[in-house]
N, C-alpha and C. Protein backbone atom coordinates (compact mmCIF):
# COMPACT_ATOMS: atom_id res chain seq x y z
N UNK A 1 27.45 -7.75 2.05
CA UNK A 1 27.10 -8.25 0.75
C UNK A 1 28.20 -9.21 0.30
N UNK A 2 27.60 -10.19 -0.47
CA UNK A 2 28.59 -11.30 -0.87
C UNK A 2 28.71 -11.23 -2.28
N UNK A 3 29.63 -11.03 -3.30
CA UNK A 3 29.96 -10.87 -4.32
C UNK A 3 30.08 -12.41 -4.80
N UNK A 4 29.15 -13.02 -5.52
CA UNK A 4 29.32 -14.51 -6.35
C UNK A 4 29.67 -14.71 -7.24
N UNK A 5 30.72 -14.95 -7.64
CA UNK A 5 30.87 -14.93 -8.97
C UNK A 5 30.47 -16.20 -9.71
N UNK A 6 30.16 -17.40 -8.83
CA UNK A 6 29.31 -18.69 -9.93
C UNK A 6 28.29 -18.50 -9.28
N UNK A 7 27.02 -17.45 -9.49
CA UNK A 7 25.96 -17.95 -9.33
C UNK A 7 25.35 -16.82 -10.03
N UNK A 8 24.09 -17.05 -10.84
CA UNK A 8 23.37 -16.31 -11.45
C UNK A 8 22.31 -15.77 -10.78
N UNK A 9 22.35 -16.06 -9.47
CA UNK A 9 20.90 -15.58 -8.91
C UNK A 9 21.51 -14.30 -8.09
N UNK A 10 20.73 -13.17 -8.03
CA UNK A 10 20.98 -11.79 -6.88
C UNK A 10 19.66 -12.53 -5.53
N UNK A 11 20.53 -12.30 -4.58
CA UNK A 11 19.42 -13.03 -3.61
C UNK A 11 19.45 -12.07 -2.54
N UNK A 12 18.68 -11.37 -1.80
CA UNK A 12 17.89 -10.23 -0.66
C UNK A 12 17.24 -11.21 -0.06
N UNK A 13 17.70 -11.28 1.61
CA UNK A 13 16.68 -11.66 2.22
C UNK A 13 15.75 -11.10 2.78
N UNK A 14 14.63 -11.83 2.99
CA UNK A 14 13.17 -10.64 3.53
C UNK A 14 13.74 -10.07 5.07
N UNK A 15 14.10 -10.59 5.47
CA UNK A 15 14.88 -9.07 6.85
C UNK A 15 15.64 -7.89 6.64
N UNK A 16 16.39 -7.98 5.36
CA UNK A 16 17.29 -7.25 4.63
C UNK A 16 16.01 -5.99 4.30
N UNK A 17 15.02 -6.64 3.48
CA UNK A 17 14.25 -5.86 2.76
C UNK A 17 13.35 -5.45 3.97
N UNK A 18 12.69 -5.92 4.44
CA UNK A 18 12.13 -4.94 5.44
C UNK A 18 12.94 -4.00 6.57
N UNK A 19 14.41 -4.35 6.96
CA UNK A 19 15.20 -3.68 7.14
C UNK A 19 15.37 -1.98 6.34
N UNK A 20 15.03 -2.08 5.24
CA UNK A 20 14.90 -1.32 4.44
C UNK A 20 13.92 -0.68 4.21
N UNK A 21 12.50 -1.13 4.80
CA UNK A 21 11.25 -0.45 4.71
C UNK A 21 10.51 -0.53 3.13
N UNK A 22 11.02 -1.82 3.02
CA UNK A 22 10.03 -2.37 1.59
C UNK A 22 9.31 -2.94 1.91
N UNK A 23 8.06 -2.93 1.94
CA UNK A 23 6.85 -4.38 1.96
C UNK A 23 7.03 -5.21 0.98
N UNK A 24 6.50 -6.46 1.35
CA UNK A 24 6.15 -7.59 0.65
C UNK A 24 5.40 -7.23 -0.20
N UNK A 25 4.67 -6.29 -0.19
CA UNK A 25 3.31 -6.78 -1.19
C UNK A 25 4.69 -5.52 -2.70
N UNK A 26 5.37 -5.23 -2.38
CA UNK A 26 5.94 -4.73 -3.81
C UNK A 26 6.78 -5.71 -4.66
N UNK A 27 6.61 -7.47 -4.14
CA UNK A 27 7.47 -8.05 -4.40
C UNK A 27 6.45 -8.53 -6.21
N UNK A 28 7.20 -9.07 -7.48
CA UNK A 28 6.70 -9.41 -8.30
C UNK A 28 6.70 -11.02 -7.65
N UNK A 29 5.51 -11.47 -7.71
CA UNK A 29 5.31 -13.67 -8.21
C UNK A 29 6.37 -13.69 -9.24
N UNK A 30 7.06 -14.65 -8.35
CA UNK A 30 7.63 -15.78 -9.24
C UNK A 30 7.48 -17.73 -8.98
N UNK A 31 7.73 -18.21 -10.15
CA UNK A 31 7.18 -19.59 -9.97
C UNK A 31 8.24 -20.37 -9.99
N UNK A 32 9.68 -19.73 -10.18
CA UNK A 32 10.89 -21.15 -10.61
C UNK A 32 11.40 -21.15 -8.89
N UNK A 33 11.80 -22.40 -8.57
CA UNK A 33 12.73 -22.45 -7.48
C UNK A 33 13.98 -22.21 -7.28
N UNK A 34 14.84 -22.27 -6.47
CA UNK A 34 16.13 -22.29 -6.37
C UNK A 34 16.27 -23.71 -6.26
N UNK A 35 17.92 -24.37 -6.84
CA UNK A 35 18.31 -25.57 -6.89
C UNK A 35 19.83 -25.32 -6.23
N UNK A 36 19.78 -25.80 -5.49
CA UNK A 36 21.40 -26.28 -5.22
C UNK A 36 21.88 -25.17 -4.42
N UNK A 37 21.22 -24.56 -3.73
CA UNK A 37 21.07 -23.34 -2.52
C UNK A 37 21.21 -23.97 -1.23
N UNK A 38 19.63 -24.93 -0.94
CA UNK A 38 19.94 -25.21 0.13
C UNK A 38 19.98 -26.60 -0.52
N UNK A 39 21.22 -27.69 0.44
CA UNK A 39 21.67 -28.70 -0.01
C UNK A 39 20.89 -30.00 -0.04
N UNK A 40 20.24 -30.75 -1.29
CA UNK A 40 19.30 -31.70 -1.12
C UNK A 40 17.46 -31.68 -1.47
N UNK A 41 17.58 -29.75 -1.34
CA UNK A 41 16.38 -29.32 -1.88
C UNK A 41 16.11 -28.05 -2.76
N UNK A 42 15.15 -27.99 -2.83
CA UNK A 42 14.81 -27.13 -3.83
C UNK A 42 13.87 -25.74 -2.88
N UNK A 43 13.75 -24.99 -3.02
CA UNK A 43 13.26 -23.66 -2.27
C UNK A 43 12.51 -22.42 -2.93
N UNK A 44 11.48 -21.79 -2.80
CA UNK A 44 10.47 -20.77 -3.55
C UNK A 44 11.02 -19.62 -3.15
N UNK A 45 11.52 -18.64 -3.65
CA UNK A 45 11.42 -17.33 -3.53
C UNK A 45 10.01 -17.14 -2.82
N UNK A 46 10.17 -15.84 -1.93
CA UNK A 46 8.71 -15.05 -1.77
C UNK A 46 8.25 -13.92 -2.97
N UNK A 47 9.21 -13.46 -4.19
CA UNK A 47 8.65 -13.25 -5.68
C UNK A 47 10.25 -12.84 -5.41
N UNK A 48 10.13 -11.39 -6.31
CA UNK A 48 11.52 -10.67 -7.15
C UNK A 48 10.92 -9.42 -7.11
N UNK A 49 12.00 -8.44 -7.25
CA UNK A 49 12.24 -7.07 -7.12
C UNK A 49 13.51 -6.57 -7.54
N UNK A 50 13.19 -4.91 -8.17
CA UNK A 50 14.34 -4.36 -9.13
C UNK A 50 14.81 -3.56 -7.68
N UNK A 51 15.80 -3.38 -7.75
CA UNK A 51 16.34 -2.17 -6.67
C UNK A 51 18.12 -1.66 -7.54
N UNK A 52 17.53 -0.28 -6.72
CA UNK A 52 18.98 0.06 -7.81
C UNK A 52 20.59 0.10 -6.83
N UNK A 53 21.56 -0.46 -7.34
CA UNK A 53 22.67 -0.82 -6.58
C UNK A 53 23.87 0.05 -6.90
N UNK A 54 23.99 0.77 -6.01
CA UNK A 54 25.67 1.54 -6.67
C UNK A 54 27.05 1.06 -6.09
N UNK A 55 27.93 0.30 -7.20
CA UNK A 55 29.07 0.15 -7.72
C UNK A 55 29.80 1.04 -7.01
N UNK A 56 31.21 0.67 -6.44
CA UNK A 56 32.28 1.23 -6.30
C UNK A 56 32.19 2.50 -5.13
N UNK A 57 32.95 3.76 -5.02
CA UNK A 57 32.81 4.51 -4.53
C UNK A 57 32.06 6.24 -4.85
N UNK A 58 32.66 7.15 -3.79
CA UNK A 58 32.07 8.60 -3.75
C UNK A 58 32.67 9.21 -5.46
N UNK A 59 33.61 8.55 -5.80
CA UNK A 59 34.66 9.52 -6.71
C UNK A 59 34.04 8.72 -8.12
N UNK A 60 33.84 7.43 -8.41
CA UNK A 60 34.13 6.97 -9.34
C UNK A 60 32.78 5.31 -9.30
N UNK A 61 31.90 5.83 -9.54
CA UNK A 61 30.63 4.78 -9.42
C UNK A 61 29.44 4.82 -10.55
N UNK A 62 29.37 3.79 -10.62
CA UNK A 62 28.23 3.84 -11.27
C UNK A 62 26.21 3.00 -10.26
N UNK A 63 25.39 3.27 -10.82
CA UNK A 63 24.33 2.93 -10.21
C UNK A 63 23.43 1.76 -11.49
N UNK A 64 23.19 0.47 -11.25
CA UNK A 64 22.74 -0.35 -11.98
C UNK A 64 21.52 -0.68 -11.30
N UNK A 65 20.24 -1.14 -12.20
CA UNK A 65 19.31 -1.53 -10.94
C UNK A 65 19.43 -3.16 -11.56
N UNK A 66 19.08 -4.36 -10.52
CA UNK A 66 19.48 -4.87 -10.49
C UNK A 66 18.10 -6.20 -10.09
N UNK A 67 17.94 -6.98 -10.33
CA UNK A 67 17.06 -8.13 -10.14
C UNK A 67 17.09 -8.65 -8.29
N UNK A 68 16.47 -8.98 -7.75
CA UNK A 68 16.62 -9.92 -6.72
C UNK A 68 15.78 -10.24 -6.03
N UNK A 69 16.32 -11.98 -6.29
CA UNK A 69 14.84 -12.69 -5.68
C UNK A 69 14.98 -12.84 -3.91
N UNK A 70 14.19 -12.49 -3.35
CA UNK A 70 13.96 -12.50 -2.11
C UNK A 70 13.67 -13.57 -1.44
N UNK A 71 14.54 -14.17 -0.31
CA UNK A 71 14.35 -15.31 0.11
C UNK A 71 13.73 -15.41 1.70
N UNK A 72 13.35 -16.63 2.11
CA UNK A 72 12.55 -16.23 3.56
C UNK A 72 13.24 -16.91 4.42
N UNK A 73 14.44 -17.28 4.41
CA UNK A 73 15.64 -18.10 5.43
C UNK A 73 16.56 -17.29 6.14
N UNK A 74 17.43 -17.88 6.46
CA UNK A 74 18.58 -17.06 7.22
C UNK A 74 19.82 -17.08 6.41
N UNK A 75 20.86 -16.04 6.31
CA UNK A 75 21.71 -15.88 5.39
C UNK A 75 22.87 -15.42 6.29
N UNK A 76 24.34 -15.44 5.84
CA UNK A 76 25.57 -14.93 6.44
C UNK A 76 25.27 -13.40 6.40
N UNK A 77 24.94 -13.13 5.07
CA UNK A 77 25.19 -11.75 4.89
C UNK A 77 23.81 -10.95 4.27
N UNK A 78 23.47 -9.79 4.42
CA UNK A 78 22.36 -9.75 4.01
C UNK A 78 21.78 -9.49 2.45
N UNK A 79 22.97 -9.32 2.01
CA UNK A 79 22.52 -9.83 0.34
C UNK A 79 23.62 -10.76 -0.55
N UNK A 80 23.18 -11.58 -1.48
CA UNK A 80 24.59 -12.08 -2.75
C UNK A 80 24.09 -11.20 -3.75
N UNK A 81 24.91 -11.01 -4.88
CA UNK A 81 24.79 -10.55 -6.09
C UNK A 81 26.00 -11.60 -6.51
N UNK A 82 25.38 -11.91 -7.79
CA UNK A 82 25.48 -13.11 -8.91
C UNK A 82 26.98 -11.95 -9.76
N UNK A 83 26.79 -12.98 -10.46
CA UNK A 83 28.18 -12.81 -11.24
C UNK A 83 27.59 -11.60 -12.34
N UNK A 84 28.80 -10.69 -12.93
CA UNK A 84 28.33 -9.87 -13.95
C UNK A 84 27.48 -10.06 -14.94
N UNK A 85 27.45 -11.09 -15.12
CA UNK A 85 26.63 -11.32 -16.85
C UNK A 85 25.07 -11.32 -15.94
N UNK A 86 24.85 -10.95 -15.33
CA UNK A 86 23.31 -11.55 -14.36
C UNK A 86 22.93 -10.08 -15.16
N UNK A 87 21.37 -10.51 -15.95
CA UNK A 87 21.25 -9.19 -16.66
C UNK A 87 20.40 -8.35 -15.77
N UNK A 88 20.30 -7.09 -15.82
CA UNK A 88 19.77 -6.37 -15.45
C UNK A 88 18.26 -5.75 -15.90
N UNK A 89 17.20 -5.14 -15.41
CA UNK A 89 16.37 -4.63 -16.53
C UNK A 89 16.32 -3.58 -17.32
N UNK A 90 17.50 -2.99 -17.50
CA UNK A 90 18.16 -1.85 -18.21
C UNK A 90 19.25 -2.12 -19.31
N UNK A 91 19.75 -3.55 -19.51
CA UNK A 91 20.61 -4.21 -20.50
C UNK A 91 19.96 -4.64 -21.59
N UNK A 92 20.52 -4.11 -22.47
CA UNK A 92 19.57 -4.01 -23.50
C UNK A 92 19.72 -5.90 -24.20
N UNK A 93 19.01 -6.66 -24.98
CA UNK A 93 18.92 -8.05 -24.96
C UNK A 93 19.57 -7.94 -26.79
């Protein structure tokens, strides 16, 4: 996992997630693209999905669930998570 701290997007790639034994079809539609990801273009998510992520360690953690749009390319690592302020669907607005 890659910790971003300038980017607002949480990004899972679809090998990650089926790695995991999620189907596609639990993904929500989404319609905005990514900009400035891949260099020169613009790129569609295959939708978005909540999954819950636990923080830190065995002694001292917390569990947030967390946004991420799922992408259909190849990646270094198999997930980013965006910088803290990236809200969650449990933060209250």
């Amino acid at each position: 996992m890659l910790k971003d701290g300038g980017s607002c997007l949480n990004i899972l790639y679809v090998d990650m997630l089926e790695a995991m034994g999620i189907p596609c079809a639990n993904l929500r539609t989404t319609l905005f693209p990514f900009y400035g990801i891949i260099p020169g273009m613009m790129a569609y998510p295959l939708g978005d999905i909540d999954l819950p992520v636990t923080f830190d360690d065995r002694d001292n953690f917390r569990v947030e669930t967390l946004i991420f749009e799922v992408a259909d390319w190849e990646g270094a690592y198999h997930t980013i998570v965006g910088r803290p302020g990236w809200r969650s669907p449990t933060t209250p607005t």
